[in-house]
Protein backbone atom coordinates (compact mmCIF):
# COMPACT_ATOMS: atom_id res chain seq x y z
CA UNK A 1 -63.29 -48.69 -4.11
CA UNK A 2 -63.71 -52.37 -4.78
CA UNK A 3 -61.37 -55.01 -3.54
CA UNK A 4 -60.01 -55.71 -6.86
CA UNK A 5 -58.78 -51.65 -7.48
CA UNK A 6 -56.68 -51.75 -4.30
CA UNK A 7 -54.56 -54.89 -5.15
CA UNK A 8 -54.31 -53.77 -8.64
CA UNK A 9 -50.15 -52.68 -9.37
CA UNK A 10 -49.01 -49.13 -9.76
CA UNK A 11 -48.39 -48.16 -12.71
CA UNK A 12 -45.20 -48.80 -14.17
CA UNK A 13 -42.97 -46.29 -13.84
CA UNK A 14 -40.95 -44.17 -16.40
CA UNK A 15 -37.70 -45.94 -17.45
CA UNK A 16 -35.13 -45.24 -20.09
CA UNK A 17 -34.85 -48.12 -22.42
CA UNK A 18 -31.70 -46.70 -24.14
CA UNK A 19 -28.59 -44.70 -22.21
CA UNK A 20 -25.94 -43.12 -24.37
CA UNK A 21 -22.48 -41.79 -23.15
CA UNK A 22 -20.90 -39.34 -25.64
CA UNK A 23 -17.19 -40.64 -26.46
CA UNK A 24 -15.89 -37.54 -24.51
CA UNK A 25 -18.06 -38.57 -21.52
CA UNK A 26 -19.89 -34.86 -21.54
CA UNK A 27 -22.94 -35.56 -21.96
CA UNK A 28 -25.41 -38.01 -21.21
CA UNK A 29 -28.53 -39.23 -23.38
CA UNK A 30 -31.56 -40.85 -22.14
CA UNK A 31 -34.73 -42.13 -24.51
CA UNK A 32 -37.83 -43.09 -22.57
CA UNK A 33 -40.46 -45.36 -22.74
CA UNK A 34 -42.79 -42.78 -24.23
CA UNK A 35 -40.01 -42.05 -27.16
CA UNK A 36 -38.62 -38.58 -25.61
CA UNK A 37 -34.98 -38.26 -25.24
CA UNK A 38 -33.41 -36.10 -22.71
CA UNK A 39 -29.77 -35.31 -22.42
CA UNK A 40 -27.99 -33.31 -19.65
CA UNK A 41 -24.00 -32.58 -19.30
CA UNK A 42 -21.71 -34.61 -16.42
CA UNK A 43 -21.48 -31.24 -14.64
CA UNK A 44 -24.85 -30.98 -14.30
CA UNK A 45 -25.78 -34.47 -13.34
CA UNK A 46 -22.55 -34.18 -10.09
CA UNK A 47 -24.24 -30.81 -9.13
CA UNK A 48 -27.61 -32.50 -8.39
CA UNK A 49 -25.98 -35.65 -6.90
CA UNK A 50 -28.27 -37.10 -4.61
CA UNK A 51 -25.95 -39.15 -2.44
CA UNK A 52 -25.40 -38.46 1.27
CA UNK A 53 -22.04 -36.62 0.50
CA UNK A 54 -24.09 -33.59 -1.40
CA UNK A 55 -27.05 -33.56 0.46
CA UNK A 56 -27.33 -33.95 4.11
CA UNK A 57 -29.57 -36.37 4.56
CA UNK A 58 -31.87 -35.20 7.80
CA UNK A 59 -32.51 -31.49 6.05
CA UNK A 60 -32.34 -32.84 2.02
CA UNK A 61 -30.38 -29.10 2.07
CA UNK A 62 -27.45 -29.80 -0.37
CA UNK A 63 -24.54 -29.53 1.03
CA UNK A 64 -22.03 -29.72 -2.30
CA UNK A 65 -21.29 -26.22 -3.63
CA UNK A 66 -22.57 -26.41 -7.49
CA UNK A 67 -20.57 -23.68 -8.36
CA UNK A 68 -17.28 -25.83 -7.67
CA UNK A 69 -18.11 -28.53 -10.04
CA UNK A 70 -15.95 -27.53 -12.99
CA UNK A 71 -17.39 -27.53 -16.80
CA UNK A 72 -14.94 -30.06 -17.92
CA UNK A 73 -15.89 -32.76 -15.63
CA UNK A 74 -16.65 -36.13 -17.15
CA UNK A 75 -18.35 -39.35 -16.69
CA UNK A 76 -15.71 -42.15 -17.06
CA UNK A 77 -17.95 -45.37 -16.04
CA UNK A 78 -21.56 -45.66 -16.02
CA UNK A 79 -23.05 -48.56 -13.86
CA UNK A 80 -26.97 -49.70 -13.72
CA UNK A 81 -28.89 -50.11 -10.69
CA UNK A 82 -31.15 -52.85 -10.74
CA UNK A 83 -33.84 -51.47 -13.23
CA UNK A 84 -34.30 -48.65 -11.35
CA UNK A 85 -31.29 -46.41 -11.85
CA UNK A 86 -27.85 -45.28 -12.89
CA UNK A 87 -24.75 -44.38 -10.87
CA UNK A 88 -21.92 -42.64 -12.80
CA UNK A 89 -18.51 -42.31 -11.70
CA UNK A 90 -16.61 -38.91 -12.52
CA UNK A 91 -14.22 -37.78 -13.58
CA UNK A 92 -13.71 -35.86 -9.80
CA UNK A 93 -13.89 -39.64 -8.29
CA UNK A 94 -17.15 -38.93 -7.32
CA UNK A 95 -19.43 -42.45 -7.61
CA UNK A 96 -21.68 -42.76 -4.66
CA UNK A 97 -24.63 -40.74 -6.56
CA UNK A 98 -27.83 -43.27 -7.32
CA UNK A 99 -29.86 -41.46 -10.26
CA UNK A 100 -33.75 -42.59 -9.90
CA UNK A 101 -34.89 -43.33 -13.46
CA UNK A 102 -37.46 -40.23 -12.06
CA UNK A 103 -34.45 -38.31 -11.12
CA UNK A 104 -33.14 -38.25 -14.48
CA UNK A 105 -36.39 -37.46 -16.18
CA UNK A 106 -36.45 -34.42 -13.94
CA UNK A 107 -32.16 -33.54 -14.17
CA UNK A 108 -32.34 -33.85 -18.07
CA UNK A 109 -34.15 -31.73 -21.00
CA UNK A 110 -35.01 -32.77 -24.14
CA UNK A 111 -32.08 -33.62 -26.26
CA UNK A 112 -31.35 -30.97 -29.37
């Protein structure tokens, strides 16, 4: 490996250039640099919350119960993260969660 490949940058990493809320807060809609776009529901984006509240942070075992999430949870306020991330509030008053641009692309399928 020459010199120059190990200060060349890592490669940029996936980001969403547009975020969509439905009006009803349900559902949220990500399209990606490459031109996919994912969408995934508020209930599932609180069960996988990554904050320290749902997962302990020395195992990484979650510690919120997915199954007491309700369907009819919302996302009232959605808040970037540098360029790296969102962090919804729901409607639960949940809004410590950080969402990885990775995170998302993972938590979200493609958008029907």
């Amino acid at each position: 490996m020459s010199f120059w490949d190990r200060i060349k940058p890592a490669p940029k990493p996936i980001s969403a250039t547009d975020v969509r809320l439905s009006p009803d807060g349900a559902r949220l809609t990500l399209v990606w640099d490459d031109g996919t776009s994912t969408s995934a529901t508020a209930q599932v984006l609180r069960q996988q919350c990554p904050c320290a509240g749902c997962v302990d942070e020395w195992t990484n075992q979650r510690t919120l119960d997915p199954s007491r999430v309700p369907a009819e949870l919302r996302i009232q306020q959605l808040h970037p993260v540098g360029n790296y991330a969102l962090s919804p509030v729901f409607s639960d008053g949940h809004a410590t969660g950080i969402y990885p641009w990775p995170l998302l692309r993972d938590l979200t399928q493609p958008a029907s």
